[in-house]
PDB file of N, CA and C in Angstrom:
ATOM      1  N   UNK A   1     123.835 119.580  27.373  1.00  0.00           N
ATOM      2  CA  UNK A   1     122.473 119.842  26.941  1.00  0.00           C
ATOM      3  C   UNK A   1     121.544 118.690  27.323  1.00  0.00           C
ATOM      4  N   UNK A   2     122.099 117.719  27.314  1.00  0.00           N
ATOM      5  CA  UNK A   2     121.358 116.503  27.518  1.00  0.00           C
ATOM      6  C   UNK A   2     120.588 116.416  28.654  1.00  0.00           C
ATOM      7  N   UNK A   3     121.952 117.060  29.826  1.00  0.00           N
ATOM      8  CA  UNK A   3     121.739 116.724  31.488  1.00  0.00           C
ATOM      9  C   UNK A   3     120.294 117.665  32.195  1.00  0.00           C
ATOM     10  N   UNK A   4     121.045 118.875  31.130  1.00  0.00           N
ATOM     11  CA  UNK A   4     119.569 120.156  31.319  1.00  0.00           C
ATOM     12  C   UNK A   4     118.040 119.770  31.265  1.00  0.00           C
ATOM     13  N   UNK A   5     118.034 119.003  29.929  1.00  0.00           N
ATOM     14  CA  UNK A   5     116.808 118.430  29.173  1.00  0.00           C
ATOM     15  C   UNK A   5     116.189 117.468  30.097  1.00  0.00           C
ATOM     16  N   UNK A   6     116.956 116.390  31.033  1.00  0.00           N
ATOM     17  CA  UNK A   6     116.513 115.276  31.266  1.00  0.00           C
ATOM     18  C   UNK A   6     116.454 115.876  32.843  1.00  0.00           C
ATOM     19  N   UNK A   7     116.829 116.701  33.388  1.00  0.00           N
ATOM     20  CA  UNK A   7     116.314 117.569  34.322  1.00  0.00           C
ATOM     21  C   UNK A   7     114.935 118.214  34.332  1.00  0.00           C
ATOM     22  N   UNK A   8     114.790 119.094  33.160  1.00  0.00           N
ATOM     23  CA  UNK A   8     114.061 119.959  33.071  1.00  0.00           C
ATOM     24  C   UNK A   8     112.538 118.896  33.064  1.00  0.00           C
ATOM     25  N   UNK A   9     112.397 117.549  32.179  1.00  0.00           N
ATOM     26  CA  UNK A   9     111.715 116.878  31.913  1.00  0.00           C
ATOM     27  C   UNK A   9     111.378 115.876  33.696  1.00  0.00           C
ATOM     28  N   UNK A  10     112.722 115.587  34.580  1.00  0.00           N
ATOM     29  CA  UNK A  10     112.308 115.536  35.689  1.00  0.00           C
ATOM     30  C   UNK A  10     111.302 116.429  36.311  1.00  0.00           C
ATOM     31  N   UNK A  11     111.806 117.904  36.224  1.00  0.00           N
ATOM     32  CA  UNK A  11     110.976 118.471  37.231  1.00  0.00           C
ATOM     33  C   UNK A  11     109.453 118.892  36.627  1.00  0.00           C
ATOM     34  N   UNK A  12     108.704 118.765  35.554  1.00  0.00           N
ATOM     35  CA  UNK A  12     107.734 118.993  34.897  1.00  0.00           C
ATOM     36  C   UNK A  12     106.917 117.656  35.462  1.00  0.00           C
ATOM     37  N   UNK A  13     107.523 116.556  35.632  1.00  0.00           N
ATOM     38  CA  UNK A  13     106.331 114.802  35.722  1.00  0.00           C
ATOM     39  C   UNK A  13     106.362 115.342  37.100  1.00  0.00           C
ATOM     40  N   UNK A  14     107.404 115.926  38.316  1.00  0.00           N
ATOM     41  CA  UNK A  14     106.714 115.933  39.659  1.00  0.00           C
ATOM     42  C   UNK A  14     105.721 117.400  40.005  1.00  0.00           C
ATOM     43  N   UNK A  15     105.987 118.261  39.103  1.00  0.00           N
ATOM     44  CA  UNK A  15     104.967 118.964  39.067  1.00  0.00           C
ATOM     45  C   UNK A  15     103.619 118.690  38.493  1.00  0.00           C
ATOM     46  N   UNK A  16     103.261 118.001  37.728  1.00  0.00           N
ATOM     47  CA  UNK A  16     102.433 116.898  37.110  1.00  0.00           C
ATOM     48  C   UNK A  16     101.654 116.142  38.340  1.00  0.00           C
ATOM     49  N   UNK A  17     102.332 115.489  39.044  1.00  0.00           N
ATOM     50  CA  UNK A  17     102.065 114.597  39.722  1.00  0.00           C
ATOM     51  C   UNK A  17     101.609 115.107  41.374  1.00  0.00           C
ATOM     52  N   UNK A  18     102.221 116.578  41.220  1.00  0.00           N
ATOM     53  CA  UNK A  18     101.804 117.343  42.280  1.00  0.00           C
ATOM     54  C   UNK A  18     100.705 117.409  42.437  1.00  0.00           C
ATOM     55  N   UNK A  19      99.984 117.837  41.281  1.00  0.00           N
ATOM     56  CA  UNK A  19      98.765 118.846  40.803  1.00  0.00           C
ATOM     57  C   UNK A  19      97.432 117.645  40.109  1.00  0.00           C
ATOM     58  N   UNK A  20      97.627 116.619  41.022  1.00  0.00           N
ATOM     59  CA  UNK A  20      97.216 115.336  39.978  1.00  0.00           C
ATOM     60  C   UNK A  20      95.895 115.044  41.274  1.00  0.00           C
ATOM     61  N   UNK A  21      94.817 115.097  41.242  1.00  0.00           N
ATOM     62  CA  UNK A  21      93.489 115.066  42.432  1.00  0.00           C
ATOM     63  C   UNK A  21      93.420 113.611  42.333  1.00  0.00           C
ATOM     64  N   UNK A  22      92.894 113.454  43.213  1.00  0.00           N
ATOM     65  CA  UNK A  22      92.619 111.955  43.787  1.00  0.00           C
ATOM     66  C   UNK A  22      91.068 111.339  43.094  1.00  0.00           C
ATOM     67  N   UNK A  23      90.593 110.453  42.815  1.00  0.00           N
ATOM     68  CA  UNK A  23      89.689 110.052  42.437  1.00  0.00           C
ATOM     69  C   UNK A  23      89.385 108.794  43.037  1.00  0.00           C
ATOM     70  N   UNK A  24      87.768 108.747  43.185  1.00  0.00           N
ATOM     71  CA  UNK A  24      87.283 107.521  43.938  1.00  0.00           C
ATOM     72  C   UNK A  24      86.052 107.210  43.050  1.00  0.00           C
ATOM     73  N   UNK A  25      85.836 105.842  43.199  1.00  0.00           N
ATOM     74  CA  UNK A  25      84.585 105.242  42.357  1.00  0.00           C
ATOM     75  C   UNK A  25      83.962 104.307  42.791  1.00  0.00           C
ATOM     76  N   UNK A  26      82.800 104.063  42.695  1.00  0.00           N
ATOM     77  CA  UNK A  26      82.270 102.603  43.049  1.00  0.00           C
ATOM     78  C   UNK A  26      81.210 102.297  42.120  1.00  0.00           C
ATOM     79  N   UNK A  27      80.823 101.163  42.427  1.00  0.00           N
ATOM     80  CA  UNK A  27      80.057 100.269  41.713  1.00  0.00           C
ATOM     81  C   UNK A  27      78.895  99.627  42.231  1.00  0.00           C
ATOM     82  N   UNK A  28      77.862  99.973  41.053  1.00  0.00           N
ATOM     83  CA  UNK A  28      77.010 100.173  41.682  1.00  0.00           C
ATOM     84  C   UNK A  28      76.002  99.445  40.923  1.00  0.00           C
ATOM     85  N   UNK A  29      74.948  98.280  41.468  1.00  0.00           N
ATOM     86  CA  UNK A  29      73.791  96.915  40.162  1.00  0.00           C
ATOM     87  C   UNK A  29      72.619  97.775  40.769  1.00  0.00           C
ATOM     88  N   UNK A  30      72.379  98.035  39.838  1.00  0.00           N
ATOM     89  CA  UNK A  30      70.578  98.321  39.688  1.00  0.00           C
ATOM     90  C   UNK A  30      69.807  97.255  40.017  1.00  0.00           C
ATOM     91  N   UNK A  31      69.237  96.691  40.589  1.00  0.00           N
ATOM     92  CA  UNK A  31      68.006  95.543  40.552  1.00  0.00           C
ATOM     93  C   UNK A  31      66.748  95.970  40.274  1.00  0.00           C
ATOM     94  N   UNK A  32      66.549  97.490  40.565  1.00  0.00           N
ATOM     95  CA  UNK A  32      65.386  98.420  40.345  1.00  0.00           C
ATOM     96  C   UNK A  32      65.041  98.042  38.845  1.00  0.00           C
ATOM     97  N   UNK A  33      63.490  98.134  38.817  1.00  0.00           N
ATOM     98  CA  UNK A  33      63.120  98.961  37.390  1.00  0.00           C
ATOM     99  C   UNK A  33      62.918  99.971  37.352  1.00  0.00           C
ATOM    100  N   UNK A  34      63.353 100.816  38.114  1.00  0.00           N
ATOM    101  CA  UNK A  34      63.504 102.513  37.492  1.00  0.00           C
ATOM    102  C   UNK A  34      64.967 103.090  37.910  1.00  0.00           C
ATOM    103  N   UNK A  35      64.831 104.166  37.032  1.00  0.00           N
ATOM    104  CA  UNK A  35      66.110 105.004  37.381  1.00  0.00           C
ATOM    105  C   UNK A  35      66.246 105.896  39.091  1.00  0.00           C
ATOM    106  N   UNK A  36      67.649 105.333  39.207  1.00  0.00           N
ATOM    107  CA  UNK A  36      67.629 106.526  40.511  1.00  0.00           C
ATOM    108  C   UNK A  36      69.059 107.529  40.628  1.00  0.00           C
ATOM    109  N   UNK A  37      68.918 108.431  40.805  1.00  0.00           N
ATOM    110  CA  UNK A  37      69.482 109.534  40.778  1.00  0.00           C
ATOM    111  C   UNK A  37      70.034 109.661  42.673  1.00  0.00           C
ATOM    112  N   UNK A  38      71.592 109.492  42.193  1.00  0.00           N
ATOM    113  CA  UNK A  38      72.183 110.111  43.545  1.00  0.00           C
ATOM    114  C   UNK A  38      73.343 111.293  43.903  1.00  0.00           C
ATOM    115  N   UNK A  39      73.041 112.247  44.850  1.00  0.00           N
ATOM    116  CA  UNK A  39      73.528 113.536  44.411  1.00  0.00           C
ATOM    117  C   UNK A  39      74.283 113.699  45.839  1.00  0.00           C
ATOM    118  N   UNK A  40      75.686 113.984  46.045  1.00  0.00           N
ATOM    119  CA  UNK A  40      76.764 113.988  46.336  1.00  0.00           C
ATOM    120  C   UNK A  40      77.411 115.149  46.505  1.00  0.00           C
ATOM    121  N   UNK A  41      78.135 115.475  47.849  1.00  0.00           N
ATOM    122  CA  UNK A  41      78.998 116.682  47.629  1.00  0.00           C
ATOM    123  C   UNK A  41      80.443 116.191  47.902  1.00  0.00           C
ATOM    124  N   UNK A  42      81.055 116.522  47.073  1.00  0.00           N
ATOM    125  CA  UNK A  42      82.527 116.181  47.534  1.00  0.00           C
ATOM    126  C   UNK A  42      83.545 117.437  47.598  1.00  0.00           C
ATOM    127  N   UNK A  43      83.469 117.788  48.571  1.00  0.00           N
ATOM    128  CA  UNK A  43      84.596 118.391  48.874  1.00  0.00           C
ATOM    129  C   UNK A  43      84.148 120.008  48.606  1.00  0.00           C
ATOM    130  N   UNK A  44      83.111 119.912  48.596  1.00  0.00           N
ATOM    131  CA  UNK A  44      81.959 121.425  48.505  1.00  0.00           C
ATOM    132  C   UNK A  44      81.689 121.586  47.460  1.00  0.00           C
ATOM    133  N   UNK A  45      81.895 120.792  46.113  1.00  0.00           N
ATOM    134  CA  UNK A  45      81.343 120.479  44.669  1.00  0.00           C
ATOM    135  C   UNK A  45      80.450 119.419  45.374  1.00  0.00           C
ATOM    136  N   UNK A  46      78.932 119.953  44.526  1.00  0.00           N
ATOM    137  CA  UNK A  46      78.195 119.165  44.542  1.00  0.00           C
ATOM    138  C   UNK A  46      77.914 118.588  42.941  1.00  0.00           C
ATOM    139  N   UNK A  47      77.849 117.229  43.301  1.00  0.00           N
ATOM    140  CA  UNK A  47      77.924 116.192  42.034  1.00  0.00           C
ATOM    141  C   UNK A  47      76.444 115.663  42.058  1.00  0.00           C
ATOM    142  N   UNK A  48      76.048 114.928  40.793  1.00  0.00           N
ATOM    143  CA  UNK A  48      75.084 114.235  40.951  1.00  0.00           C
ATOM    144  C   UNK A  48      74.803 112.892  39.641  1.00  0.00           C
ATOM    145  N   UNK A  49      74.516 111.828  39.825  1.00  0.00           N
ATOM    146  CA  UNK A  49      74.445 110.980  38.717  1.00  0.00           C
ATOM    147  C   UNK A  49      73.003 109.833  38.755  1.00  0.00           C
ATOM    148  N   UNK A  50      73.178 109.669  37.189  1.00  0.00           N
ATOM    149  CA  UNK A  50      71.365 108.585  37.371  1.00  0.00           C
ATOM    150  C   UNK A  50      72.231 107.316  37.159  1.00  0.00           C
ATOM    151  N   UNK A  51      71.499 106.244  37.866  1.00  0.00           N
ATOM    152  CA  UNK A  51      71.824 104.726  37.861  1.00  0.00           C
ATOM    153  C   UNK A  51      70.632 104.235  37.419  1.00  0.00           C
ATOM    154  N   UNK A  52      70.601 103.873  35.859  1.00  0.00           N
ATOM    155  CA  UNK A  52      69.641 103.623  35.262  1.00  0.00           C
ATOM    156  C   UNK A  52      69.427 102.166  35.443  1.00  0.00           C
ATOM    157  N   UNK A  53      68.096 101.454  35.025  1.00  0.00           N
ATOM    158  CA  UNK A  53      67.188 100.553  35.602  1.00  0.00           C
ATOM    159  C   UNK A  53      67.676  99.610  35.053  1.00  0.00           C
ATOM    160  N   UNK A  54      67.922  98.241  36.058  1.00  0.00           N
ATOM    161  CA  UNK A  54      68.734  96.851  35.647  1.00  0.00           C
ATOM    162  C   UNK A  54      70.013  96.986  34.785  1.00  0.00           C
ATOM    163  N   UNK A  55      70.914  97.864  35.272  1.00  0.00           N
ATOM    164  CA  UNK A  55      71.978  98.033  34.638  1.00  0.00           C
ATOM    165  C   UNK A  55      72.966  98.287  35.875  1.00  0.00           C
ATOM    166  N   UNK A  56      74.354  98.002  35.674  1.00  0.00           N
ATOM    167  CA  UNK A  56      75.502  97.812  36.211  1.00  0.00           C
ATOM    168  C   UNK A  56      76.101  98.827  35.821  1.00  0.00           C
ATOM    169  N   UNK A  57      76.932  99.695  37.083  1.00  0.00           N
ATOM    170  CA  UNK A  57      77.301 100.959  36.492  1.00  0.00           C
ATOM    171  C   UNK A  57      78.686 101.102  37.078  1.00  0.00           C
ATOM    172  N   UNK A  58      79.564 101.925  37.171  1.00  0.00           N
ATOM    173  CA  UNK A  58      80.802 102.407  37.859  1.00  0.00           C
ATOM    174  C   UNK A  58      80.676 103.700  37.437  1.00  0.00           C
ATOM    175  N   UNK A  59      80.230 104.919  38.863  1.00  0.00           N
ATOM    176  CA  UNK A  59      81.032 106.135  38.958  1.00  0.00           C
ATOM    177  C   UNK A  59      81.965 106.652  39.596  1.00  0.00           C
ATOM    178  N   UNK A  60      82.750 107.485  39.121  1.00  0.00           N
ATOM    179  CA  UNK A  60      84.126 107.922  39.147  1.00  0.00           C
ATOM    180  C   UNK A  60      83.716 109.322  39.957  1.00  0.00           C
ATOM    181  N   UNK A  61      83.668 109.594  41.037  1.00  0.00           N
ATOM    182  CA  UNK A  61      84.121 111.088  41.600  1.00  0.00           C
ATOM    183  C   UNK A  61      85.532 111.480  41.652  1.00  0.00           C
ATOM    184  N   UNK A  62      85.582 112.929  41.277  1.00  0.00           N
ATOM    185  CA  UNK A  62      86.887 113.323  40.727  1.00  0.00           C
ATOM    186  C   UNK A  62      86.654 114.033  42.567  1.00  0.00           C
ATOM    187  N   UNK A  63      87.975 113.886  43.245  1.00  0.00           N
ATOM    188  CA  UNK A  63      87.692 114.809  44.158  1.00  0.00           C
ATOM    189  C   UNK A  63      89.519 114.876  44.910  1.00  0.00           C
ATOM    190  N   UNK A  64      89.374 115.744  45.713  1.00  0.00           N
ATOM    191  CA  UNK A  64      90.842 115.715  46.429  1.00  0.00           C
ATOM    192  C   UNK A  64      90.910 114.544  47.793  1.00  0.00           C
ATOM    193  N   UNK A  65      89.411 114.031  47.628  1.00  0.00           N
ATOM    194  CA  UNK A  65      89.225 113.219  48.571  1.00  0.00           C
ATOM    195  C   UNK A  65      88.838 111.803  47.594  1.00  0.00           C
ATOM    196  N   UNK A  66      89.198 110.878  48.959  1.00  0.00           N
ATOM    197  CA  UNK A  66      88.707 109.547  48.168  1.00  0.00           C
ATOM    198  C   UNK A  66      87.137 108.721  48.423  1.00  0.00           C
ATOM    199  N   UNK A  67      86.324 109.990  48.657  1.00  0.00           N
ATOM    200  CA  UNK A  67      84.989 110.407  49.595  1.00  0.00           C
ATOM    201  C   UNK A  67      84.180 111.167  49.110  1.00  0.00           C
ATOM    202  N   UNK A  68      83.002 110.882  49.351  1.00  0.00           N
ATOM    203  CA  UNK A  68      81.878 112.170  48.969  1.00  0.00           C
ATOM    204  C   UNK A  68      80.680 112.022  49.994  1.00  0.00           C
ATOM    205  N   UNK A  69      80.054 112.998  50.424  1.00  0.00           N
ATOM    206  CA  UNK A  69      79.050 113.030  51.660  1.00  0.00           C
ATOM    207  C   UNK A  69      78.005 112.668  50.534  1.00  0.00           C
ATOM    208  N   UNK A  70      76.865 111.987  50.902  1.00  0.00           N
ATOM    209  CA  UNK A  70      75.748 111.384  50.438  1.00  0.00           C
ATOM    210  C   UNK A  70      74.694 112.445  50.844  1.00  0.00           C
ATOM    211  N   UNK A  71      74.084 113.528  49.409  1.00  0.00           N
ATOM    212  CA  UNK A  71      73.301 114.413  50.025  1.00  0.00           C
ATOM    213  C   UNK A  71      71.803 114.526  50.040  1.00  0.00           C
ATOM    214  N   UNK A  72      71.393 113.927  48.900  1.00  0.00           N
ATOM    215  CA  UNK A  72      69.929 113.400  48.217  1.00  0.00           C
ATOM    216  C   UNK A  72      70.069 112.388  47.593  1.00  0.00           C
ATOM    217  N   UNK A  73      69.049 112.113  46.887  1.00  0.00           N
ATOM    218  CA  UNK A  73      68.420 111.412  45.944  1.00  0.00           C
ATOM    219  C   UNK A  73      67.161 110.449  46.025  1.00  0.00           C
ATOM    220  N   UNK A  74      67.158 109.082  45.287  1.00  0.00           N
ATOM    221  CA  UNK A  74      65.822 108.451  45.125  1.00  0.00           C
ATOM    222  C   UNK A  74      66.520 107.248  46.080  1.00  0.00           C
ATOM    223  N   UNK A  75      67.274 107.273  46.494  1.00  0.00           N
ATOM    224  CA  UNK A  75      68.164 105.747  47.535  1.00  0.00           C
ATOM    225  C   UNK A  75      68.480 105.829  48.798  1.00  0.00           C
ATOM    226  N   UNK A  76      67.870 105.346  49.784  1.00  0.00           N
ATOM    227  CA  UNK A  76      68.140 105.010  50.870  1.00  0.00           C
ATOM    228  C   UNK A  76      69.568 104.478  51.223  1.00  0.00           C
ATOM    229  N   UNK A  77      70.735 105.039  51.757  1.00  0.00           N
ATOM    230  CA  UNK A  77      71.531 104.615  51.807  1.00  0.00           C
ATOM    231  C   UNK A  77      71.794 104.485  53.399  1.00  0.00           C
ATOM    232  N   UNK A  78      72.624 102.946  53.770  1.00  0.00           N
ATOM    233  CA  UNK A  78      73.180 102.574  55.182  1.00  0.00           C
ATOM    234  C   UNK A  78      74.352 103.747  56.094  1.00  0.00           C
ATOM    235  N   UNK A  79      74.900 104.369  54.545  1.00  0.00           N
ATOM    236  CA  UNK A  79      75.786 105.110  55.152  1.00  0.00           C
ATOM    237  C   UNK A  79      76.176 106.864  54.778  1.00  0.00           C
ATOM    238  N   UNK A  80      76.781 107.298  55.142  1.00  0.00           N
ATOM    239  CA  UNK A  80      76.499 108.884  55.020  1.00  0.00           C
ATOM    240  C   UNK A  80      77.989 109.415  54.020  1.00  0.00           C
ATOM    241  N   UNK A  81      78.483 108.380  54.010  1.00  0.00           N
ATOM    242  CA  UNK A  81      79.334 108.928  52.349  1.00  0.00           C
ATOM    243  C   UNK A  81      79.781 107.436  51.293  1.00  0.00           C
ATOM    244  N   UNK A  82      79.999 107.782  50.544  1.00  0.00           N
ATOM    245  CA  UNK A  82      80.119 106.720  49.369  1.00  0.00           C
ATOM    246  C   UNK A  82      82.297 107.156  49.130  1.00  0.00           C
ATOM    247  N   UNK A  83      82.764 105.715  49.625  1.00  0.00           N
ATOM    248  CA  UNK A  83      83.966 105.292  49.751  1.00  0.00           C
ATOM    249  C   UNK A  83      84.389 104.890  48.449  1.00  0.00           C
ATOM    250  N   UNK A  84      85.760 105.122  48.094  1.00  0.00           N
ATOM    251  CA  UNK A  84      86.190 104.615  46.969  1.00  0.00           C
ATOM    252  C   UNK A  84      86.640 102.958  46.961  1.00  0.00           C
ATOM    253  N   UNK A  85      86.013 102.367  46.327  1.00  0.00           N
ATOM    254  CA  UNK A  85      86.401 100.951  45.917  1.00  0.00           C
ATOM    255  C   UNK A  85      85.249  99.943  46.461  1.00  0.00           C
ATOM    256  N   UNK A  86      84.225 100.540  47.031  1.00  0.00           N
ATOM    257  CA  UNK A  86      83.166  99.992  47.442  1.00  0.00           C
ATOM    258  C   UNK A  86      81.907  99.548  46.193  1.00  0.00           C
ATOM    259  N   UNK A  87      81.272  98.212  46.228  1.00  0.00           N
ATOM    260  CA  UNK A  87      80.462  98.133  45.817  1.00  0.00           C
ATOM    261  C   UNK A  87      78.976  97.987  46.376  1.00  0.00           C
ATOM    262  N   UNK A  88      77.657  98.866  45.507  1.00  0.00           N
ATOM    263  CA  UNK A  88      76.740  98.238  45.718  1.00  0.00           C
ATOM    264  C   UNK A  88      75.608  97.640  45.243  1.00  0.00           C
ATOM    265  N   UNK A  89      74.552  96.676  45.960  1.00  0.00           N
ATOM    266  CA  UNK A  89      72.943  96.593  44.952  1.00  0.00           C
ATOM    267  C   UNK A  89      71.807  97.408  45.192  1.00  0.00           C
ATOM    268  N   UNK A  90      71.419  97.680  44.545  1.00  0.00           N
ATOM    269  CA  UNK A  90      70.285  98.889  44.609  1.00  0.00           C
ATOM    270  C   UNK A  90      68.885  97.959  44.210  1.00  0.00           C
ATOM    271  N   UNK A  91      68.276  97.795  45.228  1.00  0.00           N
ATOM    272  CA  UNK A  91      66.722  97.020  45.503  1.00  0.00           C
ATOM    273  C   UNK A  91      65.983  97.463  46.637  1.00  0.00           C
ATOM    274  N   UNK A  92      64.346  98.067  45.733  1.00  0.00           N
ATOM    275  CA  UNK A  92      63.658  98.649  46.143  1.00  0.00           C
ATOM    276  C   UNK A  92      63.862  99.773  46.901  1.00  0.00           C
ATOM    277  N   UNK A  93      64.753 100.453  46.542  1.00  0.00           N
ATOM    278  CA  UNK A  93      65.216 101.693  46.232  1.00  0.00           C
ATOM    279  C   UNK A  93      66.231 101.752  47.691  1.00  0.00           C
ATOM    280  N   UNK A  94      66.647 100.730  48.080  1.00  0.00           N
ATOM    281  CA  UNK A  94      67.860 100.821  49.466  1.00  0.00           C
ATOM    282  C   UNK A  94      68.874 100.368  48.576  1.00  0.00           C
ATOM    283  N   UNK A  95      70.342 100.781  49.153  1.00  0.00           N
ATOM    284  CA  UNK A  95      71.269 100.577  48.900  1.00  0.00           C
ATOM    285  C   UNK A  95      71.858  99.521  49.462  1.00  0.00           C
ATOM    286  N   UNK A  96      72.583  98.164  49.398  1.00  0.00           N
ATOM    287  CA  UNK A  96      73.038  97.309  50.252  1.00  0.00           C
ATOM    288  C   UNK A  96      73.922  97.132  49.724  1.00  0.00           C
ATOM    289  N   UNK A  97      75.135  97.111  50.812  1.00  0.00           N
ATOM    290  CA  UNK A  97      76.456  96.337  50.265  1.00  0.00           C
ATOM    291  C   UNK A  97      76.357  95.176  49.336  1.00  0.00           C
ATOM    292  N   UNK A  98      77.460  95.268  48.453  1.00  0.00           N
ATOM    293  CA  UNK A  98      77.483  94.041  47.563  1.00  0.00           C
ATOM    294  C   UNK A  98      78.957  92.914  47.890  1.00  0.00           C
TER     295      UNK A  98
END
């Protein structure tokens, strides 16, 4: 009974782990005094989040990718998707590596 159990409990964590999406985030300093809003598609979900004014933030995209295409918002960005583990500063409404 034991061998069954500690089987059965094997094959449930790699099915678990099958079914487990990838997530990417970055980080991101306001220097702005206003809020800016940046809106994202990942993976044909379109996402969107505010990076409120002189504040330090980290968002988390849930996606099967570790990527999201950069689709609008109030920020000039250098590049055309937002990478997981990347940081940036947000002044006068451009985005620059940090």
């Amino acid at each position: 009974m034991k061998r069954v159990t500690s089987g059965l409990l094997a094959g449930l964590m790699v099915i678990a782990l099958a079914g487990t999406a990838y997530a990417g985030s970055i980080r991101v300093y306001n220097n702005d005094s206003k809020t800016h809003t940046v809106k994202l598609k990942c993976n044909g979900s379109s996402k969107s989040f505010d990076i409120k004014a002189s504040t330090t933030t980290t968002y988390t995209f849930h996606s099967t990718a570790s990527s999201c295409d950069i689709v609008g918002g109030t920020i000039s960005w250098p590049v055309k998707k937002l990478e997981n583990g990347k940081k940036w500063k947000i002044k006068n409404g451009k985005a620059i590596p940090n």
